[in-house]
C-alpha atoms as a PDB file:
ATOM      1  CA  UNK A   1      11.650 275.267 -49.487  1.00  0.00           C
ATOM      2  CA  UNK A   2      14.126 278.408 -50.737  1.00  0.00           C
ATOM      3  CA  UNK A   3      17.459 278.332 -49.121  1.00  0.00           C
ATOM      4  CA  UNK A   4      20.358 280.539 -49.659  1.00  0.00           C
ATOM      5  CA  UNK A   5      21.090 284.019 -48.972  1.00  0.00           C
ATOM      6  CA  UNK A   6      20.479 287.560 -50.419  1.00  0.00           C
ATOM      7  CA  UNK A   7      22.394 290.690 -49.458  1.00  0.00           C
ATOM      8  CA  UNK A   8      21.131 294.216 -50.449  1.00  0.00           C
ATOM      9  CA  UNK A   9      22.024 297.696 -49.429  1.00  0.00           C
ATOM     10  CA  UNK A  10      19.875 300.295 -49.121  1.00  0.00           C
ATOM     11  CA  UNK A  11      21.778 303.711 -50.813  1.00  0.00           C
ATOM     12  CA  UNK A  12      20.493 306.799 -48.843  1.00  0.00           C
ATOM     13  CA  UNK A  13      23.468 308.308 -49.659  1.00  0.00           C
ATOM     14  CA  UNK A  14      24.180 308.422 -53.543  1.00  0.00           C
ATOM     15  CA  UNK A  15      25.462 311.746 -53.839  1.00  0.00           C
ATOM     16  CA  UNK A  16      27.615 311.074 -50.590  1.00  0.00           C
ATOM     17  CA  UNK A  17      31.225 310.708 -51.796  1.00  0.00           C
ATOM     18  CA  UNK A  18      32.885 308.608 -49.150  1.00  0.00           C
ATOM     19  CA  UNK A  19      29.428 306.468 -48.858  1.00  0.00           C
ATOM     20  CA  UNK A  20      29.611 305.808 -52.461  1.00  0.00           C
ATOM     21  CA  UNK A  21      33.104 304.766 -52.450  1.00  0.00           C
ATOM     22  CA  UNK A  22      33.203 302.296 -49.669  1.00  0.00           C
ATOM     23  CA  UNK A  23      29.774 301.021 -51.141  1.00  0.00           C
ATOM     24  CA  UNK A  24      31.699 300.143 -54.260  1.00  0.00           C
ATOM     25  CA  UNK A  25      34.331 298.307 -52.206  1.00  0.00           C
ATOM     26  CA  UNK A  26      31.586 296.242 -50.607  1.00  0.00           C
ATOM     27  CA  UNK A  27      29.863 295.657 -53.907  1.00  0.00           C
ATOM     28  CA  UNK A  28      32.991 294.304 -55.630  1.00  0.00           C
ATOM     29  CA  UNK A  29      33.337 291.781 -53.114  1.00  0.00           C
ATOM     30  CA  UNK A  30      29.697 290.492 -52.852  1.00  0.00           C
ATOM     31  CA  UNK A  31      26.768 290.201 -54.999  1.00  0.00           C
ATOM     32  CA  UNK A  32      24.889 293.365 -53.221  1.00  0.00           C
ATOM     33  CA  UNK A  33      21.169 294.196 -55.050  1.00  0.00           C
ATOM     34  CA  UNK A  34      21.424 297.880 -54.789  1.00  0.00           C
ATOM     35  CA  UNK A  35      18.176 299.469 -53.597  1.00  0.00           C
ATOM     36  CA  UNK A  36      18.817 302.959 -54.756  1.00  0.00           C
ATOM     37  CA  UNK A  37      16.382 306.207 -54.594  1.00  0.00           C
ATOM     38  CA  UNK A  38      16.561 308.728 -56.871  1.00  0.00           C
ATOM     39  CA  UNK A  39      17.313 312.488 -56.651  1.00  0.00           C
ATOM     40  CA  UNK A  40      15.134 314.558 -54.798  1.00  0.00           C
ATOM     41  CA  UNK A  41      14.706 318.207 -57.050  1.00  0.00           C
ATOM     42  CA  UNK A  42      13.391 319.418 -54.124  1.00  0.00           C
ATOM     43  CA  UNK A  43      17.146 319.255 -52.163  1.00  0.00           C
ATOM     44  CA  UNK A  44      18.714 320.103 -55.596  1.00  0.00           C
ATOM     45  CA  UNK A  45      20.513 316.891 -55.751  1.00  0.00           C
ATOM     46  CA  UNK A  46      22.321 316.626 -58.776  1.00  0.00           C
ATOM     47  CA  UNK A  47      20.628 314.280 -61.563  1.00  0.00           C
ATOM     48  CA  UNK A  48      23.964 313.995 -63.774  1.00  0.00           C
ATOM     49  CA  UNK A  49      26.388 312.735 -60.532  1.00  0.00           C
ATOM     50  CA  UNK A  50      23.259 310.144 -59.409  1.00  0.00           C
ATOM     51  CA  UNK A  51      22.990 308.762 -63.414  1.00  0.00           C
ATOM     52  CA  UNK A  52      26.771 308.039 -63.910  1.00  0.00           C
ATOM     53  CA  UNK A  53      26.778 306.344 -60.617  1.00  0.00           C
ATOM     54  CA  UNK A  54      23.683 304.343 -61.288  1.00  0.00           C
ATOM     55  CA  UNK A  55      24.432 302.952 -64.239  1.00  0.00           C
ATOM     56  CA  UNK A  56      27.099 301.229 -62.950  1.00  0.00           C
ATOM     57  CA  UNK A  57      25.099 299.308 -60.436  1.00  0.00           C
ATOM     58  CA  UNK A  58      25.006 295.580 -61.633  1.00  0.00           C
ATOM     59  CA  UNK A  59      21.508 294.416 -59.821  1.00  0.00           C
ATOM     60  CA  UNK A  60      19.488 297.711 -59.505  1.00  0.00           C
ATOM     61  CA  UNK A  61      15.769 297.662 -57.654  1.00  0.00           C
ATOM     62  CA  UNK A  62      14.000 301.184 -55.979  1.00  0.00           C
ATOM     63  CA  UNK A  63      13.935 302.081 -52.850  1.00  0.00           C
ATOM     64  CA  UNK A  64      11.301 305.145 -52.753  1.00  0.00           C
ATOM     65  CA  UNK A  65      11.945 307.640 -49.913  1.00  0.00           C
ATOM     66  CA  UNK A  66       8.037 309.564 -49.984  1.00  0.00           C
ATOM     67  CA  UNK A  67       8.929 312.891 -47.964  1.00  0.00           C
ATOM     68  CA  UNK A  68      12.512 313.213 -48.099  1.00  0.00           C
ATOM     69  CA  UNK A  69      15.679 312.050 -48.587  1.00  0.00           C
ATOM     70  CA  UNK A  70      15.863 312.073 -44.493  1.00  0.00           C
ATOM     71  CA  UNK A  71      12.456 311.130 -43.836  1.00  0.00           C
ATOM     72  CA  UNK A  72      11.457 308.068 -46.139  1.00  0.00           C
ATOM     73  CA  UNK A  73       7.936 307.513 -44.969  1.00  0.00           C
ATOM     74  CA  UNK A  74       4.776 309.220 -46.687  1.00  0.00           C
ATOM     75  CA  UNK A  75       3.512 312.397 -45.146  1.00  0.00           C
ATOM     76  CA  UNK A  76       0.781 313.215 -47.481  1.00  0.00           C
ATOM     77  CA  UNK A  77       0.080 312.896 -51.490  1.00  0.00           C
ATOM     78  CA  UNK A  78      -0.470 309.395 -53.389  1.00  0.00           C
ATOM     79  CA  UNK A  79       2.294 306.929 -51.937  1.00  0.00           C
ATOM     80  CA  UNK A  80       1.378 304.164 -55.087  1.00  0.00           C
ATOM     81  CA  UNK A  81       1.628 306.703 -57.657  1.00  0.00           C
ATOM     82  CA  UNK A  82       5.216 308.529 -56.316  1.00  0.00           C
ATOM     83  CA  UNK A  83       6.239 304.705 -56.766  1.00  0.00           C
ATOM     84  CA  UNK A  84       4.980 304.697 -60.778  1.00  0.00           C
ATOM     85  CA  UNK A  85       6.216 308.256 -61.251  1.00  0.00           C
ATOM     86  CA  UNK A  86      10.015 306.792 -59.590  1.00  0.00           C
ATOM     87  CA  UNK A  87      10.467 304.009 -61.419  1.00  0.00           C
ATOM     88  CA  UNK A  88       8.816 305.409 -65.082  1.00  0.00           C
ATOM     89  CA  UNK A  89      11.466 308.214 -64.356  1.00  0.00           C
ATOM     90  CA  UNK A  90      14.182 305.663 -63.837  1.00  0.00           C
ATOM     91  CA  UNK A  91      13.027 304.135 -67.248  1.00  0.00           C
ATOM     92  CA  UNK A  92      13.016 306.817 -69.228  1.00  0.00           C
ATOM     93  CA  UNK A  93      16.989 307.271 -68.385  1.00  0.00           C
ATOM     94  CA  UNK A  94      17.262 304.118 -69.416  1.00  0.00           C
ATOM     95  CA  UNK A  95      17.302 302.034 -66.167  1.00  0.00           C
ATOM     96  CA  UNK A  96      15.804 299.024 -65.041  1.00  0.00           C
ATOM     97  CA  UNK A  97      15.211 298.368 -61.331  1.00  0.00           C
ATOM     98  CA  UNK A  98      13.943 294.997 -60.825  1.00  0.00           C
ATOM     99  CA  UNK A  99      13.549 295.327 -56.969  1.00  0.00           C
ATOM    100  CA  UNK A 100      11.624 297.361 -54.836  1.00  0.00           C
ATOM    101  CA  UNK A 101      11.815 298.400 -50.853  1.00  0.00           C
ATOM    102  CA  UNK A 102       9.989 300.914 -49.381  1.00  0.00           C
ATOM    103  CA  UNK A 103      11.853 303.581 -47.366  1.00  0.00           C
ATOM    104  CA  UNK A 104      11.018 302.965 -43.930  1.00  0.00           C
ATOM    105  CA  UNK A 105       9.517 299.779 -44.758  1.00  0.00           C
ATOM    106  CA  UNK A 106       6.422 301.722 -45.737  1.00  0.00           C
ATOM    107  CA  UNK A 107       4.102 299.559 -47.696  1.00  0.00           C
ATOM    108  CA  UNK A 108      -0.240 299.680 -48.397  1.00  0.00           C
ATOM    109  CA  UNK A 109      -2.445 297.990 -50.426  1.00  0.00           C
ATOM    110  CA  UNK A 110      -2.009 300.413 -53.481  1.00  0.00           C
ATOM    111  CA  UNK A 111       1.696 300.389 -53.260  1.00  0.00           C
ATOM    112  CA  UNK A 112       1.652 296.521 -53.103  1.00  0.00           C
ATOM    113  CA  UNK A 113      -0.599 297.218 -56.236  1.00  0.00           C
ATOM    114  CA  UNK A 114       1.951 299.401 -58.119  1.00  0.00           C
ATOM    115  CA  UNK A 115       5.056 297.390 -57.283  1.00  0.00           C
ATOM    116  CA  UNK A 116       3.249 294.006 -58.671  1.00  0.00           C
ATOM    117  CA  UNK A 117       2.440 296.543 -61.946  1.00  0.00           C
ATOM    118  CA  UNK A 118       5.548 297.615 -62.167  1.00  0.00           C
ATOM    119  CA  UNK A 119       6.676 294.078 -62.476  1.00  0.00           C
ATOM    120  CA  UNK A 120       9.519 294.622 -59.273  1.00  0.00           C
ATOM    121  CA  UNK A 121      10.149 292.243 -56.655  1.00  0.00           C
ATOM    122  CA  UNK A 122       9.059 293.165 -53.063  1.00  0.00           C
ATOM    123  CA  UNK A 123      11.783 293.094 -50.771  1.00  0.00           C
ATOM    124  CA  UNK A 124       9.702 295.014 -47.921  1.00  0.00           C
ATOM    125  CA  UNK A 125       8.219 292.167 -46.454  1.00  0.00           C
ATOM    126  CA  UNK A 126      10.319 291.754 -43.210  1.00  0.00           C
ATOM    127  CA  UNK A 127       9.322 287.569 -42.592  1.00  0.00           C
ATOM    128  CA  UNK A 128       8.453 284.993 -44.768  1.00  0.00           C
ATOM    129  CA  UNK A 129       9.782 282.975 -47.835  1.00  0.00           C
ATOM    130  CA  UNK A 130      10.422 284.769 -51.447  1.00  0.00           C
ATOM    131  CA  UNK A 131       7.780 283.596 -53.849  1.00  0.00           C
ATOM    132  CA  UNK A 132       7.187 284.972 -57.234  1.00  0.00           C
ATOM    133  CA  UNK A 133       6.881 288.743 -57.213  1.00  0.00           C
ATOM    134  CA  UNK A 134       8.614 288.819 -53.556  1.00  0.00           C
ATOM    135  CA  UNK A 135      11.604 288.307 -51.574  1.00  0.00           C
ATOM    136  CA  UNK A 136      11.144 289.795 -47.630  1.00  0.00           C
ATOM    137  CA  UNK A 137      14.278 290.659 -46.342  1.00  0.00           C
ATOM    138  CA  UNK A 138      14.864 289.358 -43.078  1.00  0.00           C
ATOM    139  CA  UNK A 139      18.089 290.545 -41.204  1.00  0.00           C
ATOM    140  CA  UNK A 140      19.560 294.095 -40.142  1.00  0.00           C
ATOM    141  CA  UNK A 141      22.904 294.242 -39.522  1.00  0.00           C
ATOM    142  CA  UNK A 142      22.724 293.454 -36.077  1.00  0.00           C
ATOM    143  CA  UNK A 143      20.694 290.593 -36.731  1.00  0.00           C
ATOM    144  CA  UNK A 144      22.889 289.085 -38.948  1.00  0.00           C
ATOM    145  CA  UNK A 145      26.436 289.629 -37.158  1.00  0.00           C
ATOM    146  CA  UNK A 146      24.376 287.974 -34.700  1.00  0.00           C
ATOM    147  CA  UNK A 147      23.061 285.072 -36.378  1.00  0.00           C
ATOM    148  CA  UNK A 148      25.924 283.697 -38.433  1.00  0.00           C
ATOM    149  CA  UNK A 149      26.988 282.533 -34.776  1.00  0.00           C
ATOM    150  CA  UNK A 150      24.548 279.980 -34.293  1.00  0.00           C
ATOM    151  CA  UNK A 151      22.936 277.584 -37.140  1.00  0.00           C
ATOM    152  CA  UNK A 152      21.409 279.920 -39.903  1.00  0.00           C
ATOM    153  CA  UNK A 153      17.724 279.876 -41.156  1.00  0.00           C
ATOM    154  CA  UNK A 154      17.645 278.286 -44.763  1.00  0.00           C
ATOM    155  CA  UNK A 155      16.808 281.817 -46.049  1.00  0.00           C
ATOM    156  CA  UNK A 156      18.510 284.852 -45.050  1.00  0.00           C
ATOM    157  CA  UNK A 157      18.282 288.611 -47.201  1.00  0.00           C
ATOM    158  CA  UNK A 158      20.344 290.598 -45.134  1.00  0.00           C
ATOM    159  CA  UNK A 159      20.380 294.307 -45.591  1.00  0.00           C
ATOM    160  CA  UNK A 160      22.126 297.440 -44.507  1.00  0.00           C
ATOM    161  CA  UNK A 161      22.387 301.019 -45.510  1.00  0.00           C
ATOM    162  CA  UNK A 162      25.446 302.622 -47.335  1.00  0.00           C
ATOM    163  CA  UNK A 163      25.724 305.150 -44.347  1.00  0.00           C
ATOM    164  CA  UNK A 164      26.457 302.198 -41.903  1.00  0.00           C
ATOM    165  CA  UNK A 165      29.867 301.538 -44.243  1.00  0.00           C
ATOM    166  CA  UNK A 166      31.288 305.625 -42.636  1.00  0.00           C
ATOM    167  CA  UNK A 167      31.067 303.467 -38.943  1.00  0.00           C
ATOM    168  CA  UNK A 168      34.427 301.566 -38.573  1.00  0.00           C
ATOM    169  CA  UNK A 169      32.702 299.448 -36.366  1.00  0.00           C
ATOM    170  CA  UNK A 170      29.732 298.579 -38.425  1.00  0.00           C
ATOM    171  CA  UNK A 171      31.730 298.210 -41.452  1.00  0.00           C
ATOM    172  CA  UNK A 172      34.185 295.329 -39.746  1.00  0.00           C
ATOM    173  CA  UNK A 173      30.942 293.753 -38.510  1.00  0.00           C
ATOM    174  CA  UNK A 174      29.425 293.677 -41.552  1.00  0.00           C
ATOM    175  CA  UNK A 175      32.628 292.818 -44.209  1.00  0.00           C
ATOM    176  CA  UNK A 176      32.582 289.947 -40.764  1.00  0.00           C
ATOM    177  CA  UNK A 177      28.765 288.525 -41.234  1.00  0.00           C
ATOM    178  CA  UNK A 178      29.094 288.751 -44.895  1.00  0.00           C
ATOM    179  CA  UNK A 179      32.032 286.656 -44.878  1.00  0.00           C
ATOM    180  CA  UNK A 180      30.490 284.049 -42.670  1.00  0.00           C
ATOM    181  CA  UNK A 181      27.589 283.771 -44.784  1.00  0.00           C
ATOM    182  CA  UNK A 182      28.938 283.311 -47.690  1.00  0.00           C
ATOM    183  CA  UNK A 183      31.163 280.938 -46.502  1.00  0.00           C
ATOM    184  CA  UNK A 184      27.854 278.753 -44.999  1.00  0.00           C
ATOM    185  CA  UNK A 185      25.334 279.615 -47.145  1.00  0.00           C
ATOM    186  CA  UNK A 186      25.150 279.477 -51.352  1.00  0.00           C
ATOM    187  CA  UNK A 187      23.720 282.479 -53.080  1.00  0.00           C
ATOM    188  CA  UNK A 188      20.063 282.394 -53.566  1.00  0.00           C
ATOM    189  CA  UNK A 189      19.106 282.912 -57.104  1.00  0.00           C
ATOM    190  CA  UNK A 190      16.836 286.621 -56.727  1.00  0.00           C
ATOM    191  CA  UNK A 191      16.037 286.551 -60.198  1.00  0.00           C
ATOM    192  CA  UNK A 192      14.007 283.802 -59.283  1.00  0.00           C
ATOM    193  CA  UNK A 193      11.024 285.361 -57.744  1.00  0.00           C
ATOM    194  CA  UNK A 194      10.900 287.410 -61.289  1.00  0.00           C
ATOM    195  CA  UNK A 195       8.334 286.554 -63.240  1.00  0.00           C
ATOM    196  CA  UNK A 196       8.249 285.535 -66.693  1.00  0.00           C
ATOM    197  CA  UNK A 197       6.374 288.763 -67.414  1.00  0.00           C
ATOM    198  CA  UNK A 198       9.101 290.747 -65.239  1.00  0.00           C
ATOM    199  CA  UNK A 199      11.438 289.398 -67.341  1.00  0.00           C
ATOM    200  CA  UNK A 200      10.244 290.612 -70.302  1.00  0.00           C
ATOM    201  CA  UNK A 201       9.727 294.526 -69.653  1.00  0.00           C
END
């Protein structure tokens, strides 16, 4: 059975200076997979500021937000094929997200299909085990801060969103529950549900 825990953050915020920053702080302290979505044209956020700060993110997946950068699930068009179009983009700038979580935790059977194509890991599943080609993620915030308190599942992927870090609050909480968990639980080993033909895009 897979034990260990997985933290990633979910950055709705790129462009968001103070977001970004404390992000940073977090990910130098723990091994964070950064789910990140890419500009949106539309809002005129700028491609140049969201490249330099990609590239420096160590574990990178793609967390597609369909409508809007406020509004992450699909409201019309070809869900599956904004996925293809986000990650091919992300490619071409030479990037290489490995993960994927849909914004909103929006997921069909063609999206499933384009993520597995893709060759990313699923992290929307919300229960379950990772297995090759998926690792659910399992705790909010909340859940977690309150579940390092009592005995821990053998499998935790905890998640939160860079926008929770501008909350004092939520930020001691979650510096708190990350410390905890590390401290009970090993790192489990994401490249794992990889493939062997992930691995080789």
């Amino acid at each position: 059975m897979p034990s260990g825990s997985v933290v990633s953050c979910h950055l709705e915020r790129p462009l968001d200076d103070e977001c970004w920053r404390r992000f940073e702080a977090i990910a130098r302290r723990h091994d964070v997979i950064a789910l990140i979505r890419p500009p949106d044209a539309a809002f005129r956020e700028d491609e140049e500021t969201w490249l330099g700060r990609a590239r420096t993110l160590e574990t990178l997946g793609l967390h597609t937000h369909w409508t809007s950068p406020t509004h992450a699930r699909p409201t019309g068009g070809d869900p599956a094929e904004r996925v293809r179009h986000e990650a091919e983009w992300m490619r071409e700038r030479g990037l290489e997200p490995r993960y994927f979580c849909g914004g909103g935790w929006y997921t069909d059977d063609g999206v499933r299909a384009a993520v597995k194509e893709l060759g990313l890991v699923d992290c929307t599943p919300r229960t379950g085990l990772p297995h090759e080609g998926v690792l659910p993620t399992t705790h909010s915030l909340g859940q977690l801060a309150r579940a390092v308190l009592r005995p821990l599942p053998r499998y935790v992927h905890a998640y939160f969103h860079d926008y929770d870090l501008l909350d004092r609050r939520r930020r001691i909480a979650l510096e708190a529950s990350l410390r905890v968990l590390g401290a009970r639980t090993s790192a489990y080993d994401a490249s794992s549900a990889i493939t062997k033909s992930q691995g080789t895009r």
